[in-house]
Protein backbone atom coordinates (compact mmCIF):
# COMPACT_ATOMS: atom_id res chain seq x y z
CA UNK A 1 32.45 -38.46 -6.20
CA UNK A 2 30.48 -37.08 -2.92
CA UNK A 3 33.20 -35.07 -2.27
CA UNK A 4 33.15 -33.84 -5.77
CA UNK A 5 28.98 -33.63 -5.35
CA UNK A 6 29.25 -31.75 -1.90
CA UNK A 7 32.02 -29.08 -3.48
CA UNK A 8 29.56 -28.46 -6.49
CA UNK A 9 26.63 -27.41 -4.01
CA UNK A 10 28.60 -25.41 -1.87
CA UNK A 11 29.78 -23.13 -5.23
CA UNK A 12 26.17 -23.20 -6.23
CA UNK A 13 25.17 -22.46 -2.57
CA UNK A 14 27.78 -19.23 -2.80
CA UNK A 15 27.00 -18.33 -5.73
CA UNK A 16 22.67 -17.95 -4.97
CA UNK A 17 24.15 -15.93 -1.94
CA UNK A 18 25.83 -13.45 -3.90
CA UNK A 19 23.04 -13.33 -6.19
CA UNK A 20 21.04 -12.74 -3.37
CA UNK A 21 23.40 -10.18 -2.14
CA UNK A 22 23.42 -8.30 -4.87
CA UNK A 23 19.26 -8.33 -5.81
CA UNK A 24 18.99 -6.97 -2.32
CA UNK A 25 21.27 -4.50 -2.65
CA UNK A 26 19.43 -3.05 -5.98
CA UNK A 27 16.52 -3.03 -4.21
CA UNK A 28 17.99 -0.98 -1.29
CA UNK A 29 19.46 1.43 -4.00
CA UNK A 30 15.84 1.76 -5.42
CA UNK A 31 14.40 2.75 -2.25
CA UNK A 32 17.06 5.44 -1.44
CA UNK A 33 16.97 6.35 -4.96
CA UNK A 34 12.52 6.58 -4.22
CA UNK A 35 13.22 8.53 -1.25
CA UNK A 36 16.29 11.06 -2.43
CA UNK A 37 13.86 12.23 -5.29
CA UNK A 38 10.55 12.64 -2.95
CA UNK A 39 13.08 14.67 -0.71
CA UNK A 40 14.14 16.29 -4.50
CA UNK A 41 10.91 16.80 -5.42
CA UNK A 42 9.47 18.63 -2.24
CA UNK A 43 12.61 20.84 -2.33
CA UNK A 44 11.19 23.32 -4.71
CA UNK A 45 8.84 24.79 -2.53
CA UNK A 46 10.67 23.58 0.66
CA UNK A 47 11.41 27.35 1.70
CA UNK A 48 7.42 28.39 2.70
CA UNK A 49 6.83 24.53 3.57
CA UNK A 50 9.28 24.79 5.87
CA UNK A 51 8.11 28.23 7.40
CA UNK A 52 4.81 26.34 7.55
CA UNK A 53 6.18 23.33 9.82
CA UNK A 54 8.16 25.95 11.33
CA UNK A 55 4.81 27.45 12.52
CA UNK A 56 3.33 24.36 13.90
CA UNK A 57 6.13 23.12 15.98
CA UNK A 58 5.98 25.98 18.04
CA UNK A 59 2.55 26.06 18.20
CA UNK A 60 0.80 23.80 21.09
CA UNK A 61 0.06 20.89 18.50
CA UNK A 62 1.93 18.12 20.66
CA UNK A 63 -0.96 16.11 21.32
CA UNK A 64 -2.34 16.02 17.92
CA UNK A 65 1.26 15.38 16.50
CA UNK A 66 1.44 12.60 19.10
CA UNK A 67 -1.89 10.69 18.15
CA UNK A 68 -1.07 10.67 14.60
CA UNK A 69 2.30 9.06 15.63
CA UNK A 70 0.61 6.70 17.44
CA UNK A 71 -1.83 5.47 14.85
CA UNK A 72 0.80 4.34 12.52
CA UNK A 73 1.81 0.81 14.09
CA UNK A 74 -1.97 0.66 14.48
CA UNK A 75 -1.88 1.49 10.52
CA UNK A 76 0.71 -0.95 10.09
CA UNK A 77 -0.96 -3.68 12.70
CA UNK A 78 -4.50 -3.76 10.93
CA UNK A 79 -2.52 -4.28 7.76
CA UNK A 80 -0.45 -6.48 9.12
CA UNK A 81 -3.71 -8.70 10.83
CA UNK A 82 -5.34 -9.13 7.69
CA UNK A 83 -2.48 -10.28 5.60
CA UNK A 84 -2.20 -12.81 8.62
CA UNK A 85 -5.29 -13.75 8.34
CA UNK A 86 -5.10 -14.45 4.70
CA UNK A 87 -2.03 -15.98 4.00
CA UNK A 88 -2.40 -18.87 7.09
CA UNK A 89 -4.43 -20.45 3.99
CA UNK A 90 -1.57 -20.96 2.27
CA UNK A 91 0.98 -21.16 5.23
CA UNK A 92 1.59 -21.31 9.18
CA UNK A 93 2.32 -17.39 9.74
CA UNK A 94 2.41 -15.60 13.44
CA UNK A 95 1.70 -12.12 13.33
CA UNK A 96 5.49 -10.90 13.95
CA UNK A 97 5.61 -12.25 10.38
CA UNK A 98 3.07 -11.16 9.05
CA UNK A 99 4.02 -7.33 10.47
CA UNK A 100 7.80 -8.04 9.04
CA UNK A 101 5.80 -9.18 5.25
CA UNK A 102 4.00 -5.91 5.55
CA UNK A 103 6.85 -3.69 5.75
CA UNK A 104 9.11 -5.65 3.78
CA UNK A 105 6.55 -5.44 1.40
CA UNK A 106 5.84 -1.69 1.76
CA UNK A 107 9.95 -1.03 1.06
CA UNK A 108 10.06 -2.99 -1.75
CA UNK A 109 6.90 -1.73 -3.35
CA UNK A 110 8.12 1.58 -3.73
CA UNK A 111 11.20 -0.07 -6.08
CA UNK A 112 8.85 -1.95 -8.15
CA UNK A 113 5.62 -1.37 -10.19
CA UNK A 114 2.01 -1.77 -9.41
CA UNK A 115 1.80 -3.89 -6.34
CA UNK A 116 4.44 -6.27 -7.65
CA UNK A 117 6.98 -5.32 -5.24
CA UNK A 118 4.68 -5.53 -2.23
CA UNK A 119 3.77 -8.93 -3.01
CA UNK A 120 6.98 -10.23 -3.69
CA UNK A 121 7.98 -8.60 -0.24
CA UNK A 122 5.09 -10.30 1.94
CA UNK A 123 5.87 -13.42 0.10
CA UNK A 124 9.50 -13.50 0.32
CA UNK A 125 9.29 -12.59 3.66
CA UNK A 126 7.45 -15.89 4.97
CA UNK A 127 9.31 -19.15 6.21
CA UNK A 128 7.78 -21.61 3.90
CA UNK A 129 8.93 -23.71 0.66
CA UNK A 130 5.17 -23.40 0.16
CA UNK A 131 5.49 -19.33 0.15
CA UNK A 132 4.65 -19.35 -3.41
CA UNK A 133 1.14 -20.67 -2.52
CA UNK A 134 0.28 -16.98 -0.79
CA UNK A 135 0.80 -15.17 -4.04
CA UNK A 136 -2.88 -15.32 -4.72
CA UNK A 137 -3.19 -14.18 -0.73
CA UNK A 138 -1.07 -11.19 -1.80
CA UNK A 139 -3.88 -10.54 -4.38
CA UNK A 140 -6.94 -10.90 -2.20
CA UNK A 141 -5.16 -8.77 0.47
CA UNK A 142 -4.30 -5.81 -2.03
CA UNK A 143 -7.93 -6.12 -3.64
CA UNK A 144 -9.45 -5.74 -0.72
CA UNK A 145 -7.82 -2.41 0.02
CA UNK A 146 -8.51 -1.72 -3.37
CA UNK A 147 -12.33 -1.94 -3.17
CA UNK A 148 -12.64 0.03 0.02
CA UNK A 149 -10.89 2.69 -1.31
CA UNK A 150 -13.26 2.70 -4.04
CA UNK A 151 -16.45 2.70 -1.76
CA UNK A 152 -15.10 5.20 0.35
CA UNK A 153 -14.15 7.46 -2.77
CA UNK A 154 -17.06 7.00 -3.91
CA UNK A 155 -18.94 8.55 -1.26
CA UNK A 156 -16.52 11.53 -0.94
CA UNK A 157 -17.40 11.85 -5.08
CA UNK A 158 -21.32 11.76 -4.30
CA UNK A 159 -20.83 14.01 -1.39
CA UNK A 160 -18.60 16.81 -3.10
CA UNK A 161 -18.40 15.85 -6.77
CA UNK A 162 -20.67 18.66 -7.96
CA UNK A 163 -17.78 21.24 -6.46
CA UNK A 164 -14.63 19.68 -8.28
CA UNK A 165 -15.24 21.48 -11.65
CA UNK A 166 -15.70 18.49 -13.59
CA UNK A 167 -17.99 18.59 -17.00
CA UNK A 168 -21.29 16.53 -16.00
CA UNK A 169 -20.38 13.65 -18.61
CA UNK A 170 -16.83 13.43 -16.62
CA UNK A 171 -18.65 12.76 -13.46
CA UNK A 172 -20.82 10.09 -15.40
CA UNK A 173 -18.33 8.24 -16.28
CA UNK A 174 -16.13 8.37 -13.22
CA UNK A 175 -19.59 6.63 -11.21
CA UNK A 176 -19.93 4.50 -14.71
CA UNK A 177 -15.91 3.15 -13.88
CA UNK A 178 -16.91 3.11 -9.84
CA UNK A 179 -19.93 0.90 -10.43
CA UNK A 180 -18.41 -1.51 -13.21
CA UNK A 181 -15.22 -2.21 -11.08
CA UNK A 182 -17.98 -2.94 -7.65
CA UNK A 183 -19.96 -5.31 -9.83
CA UNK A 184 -16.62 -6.87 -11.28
CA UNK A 185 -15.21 -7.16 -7.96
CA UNK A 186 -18.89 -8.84 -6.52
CA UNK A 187 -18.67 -11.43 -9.64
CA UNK A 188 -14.96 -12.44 -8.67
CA UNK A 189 -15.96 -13.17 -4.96
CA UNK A 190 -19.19 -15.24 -6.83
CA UNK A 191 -17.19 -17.48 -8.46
CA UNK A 192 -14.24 -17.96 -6.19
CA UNK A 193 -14.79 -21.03 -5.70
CA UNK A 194 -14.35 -21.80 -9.82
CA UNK A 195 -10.17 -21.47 -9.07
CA UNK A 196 -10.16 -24.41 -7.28
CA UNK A 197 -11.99 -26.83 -9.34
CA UNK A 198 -10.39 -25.55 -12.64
CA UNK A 199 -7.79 -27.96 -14.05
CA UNK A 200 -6.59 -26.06 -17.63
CA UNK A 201 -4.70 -28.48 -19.56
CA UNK A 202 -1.36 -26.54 -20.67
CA UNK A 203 1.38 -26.95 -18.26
CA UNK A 204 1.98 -23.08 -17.78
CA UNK A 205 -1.13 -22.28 -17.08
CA UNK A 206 -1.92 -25.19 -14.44
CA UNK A 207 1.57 -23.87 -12.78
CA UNK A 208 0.39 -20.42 -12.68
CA UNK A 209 -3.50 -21.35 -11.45
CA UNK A 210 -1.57 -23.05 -8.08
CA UNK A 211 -0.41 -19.81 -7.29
CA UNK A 212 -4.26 -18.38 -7.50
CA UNK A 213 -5.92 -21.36 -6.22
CA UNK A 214 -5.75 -20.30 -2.73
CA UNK A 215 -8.28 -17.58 -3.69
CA UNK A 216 -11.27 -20.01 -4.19
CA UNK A 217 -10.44 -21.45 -0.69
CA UNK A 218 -11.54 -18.79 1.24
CA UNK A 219 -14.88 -18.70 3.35
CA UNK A 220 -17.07 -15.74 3.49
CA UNK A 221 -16.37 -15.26 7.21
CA UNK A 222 -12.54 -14.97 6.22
CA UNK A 223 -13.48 -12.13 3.46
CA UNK A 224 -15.66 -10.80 5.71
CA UNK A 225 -12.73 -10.54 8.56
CA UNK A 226 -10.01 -9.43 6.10
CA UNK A 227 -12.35 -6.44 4.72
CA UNK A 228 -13.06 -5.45 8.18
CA UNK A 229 -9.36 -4.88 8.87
CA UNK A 230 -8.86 -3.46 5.49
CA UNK A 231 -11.50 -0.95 6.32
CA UNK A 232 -10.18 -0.34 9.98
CA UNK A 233 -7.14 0.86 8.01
CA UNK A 234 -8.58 3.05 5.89
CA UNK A 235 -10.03 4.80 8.44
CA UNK A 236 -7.24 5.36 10.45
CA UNK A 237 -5.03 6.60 7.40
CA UNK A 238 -8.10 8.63 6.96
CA UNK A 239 -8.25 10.14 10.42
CA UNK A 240 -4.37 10.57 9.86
CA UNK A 241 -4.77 12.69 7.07
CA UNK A 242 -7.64 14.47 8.84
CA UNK A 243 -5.44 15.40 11.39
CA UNK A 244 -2.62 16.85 9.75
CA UNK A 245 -5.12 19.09 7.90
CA UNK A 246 -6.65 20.28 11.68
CA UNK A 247 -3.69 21.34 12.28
CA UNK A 248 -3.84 24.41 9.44
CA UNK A 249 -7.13 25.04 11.19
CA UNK A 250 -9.38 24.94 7.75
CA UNK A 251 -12.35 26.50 7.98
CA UNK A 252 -14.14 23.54 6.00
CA UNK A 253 -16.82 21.45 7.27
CA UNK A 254 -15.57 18.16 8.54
CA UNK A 255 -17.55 15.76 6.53
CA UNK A 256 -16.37 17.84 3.03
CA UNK A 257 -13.01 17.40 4.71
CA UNK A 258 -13.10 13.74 4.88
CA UNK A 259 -14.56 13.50 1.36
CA UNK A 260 -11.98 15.40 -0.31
CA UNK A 261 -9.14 13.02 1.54
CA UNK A 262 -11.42 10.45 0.23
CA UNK A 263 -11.11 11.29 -3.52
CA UNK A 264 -7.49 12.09 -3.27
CA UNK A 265 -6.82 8.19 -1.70
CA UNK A 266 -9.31 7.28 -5.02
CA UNK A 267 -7.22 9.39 -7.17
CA UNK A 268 -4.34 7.15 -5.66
CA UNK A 269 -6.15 3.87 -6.17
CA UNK A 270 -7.43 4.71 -10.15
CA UNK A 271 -3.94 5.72 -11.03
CA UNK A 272 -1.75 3.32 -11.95
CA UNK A 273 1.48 3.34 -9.58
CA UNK A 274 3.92 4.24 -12.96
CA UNK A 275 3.23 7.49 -13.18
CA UNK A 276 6.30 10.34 -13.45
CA UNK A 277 4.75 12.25 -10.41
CA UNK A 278 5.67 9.40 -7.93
CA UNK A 279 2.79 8.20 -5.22
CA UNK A 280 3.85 11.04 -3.33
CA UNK A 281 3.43 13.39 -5.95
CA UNK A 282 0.02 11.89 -7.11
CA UNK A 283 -1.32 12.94 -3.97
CA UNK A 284 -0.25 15.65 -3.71
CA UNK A 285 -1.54 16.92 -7.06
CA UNK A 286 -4.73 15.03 -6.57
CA UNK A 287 -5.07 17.11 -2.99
CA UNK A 288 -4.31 21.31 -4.81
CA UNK A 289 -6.71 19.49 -7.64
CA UNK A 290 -9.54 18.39 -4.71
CA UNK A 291 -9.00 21.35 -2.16
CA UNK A 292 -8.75 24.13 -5.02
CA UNK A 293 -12.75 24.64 -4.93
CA UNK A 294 -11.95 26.24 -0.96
CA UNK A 295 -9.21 28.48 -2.20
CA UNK A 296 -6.56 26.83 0.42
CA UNK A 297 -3.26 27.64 0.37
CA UNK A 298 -1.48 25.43 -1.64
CA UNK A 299 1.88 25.31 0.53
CA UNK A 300 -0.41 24.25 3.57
CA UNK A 301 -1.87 21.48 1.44
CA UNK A 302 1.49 20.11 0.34
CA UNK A 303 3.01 20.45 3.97
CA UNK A 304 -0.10 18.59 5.13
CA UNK A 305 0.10 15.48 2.47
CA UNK A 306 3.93 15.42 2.78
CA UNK A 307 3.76 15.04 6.78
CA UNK A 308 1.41 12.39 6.37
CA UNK A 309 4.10 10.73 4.21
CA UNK A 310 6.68 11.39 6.32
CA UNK A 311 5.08 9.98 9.30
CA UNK A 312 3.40 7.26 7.96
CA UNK A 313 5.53 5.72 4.92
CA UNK A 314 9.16 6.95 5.64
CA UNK A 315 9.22 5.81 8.85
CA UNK A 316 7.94 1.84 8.05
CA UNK A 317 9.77 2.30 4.64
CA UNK A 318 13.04 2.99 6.69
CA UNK A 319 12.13 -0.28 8.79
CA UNK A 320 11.44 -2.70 5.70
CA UNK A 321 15.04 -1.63 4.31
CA UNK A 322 16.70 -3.19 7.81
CA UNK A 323 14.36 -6.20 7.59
CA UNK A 324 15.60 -6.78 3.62
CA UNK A 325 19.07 -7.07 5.02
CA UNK A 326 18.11 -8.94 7.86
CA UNK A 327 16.16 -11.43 6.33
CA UNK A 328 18.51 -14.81 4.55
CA UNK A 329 16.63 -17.21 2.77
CA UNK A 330 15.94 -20.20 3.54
CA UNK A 331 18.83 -22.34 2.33
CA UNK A 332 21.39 -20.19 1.82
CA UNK A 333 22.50 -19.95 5.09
């Protein structure tokens, strides 16, 4: 009978690994699948973006190339520090997990909608049975980018809004959606604290709540720490983007500059991530939309947003795909 017992788990052990095996493998065909049609996509006009690139290789742009290089781990690392700091609520995580959650979580996102894949890629990614517990970290962590983004946006809107074309009552109602989602996002930090001490009654729900409960736990000072880093990010994708638009040498002031980058990573936050233009392609139709009112041309624009992507994303997407076949869970060893 134990030998009997022992032979049943190891089939049912086998047969989770090949399940395993092949959800990973979908997911790795997703990503491919994600990047083949961004490469697809940016074909079409690939002949004068690649004249443009052509032009700045050989022009002395080394050192600016270099820096933005060097400020994605430092993208990746801020990321990477608060989803440390948020999930050690939930779970014992070093930062060399955290930074593997992050890109796992970055590959996978692009395979799944919304920011369902990116959770399920941090959380995966952590050596815990009580991973499940930093699902509602996932959350805080994501919101938190989210709501910089907006008051950064924000800004660019106030500071170039009146330039964008839009009817008067469009404008209204884009700072009407801005304010509501501030004053929604100020309530939910309120009454944090609610999650914890609500026990619903049905089964499913109390199951579900365990997941979010972690939410209520956190201090203002931990908040306060995470939306540092999640700012310190932003402003280094920011100066990112800046950069790769210096390099086209626009004759735009600096501050409009930023404000326009600013509305196109709003644009990106707003937009829900199922869209048929890709996240690639939202930005890039957000950035002719924003930079149109400077009459720029639009092959510079696109060569600027797609070497952002290219540096920044491809590169840790590329990463995250190794780490999903690296990674076994824990049990099915």
């Amino acid at each position: 009978m134990v030998q009997d017992s022992q032979l049943q788990a190891s089939k049912e052990k086998r047969a989770w690994r090949k399940l395993f095996w092949v959800a990973k493998l979908i997911v790795t065909l997703l990503i491919l699948s994600y990047i083949y049609k961004t490469f697809q996509n940016e074909q079409k006009g690939i002949g004068d973006i690649g004249s443009v690139y052509n032009r700045i290789l050989h022009e002395n742009h080394s050192i600016t190339l270099l820096i933005m290089l060097l400020l994605v781990p430092a993208n990746w690392a801020l990321e990477s520090c608060k989803w440390q700091r948020l999930a050690s609520k939930a779970v014992s995580i070093t930062f060399r997990e955290a930074f593997r959650g992050t890109l796992t979580g970055l590959a996978i996102g692009v395979a799944a909608p919304a920011q369902l894949g990116d959770t399920v890629g941090r959380v995966a990614a952590l050596k815990s049975d009580d991973r499940l517990k930093a699902i509602g970290a996932a959350v805080v962590s994501n919101g938190i980018q989210f709501y910089v983004s907006l008051i950064f946006g924000g800004w660019g809107l106030a500071w170039i809004g009146n330039k964008l074309g839009l009817a008067s009552s469009g404008r209204t109602g884009l700072y009407a959606l801005l304010v509501f989602l501030l004053i929604l996002g100020f309530l939910v930090v309120q009454f944090r604290k609610r999650l914890t001490n609500w026990k619903p009654q049905k089964p499913v729900l109390f199951k579900t709540l365990s997941y979010f409960s972690i939410i209520g736990s956190y201090t203002g000072i931990d908040l306060l720490v995470a939306t540092t880093f999640g700012t310190l990010r932003y402003l280094v994708f920011l100066t990112q983007f800046l950069l790769a638009l210096s390099l086209f040498n626009f004759a735009i002031p600096a501050l409009d500059l930023a404000a326009c980058v600013a509305l196109i990573f709003l644009a990106k936050t707003l937009i829900p991530a199922i869209n048929v233009l890709g996240d690639l392609g939202l930005r890039e139709f957000t950035a002719l939309f924003v930079f149109k009112q400077y009459n720029l041309p639009a092959e510079q624009v696109i060569a600027a947003t797609f070497l952002v992507w290219i540096i920044n994303v491809l590169g840790p997407i590329l990463i995250g795909i190794f780490l999903i076949w690296k990674y076994k869970w824990k049990g099915l060893k």
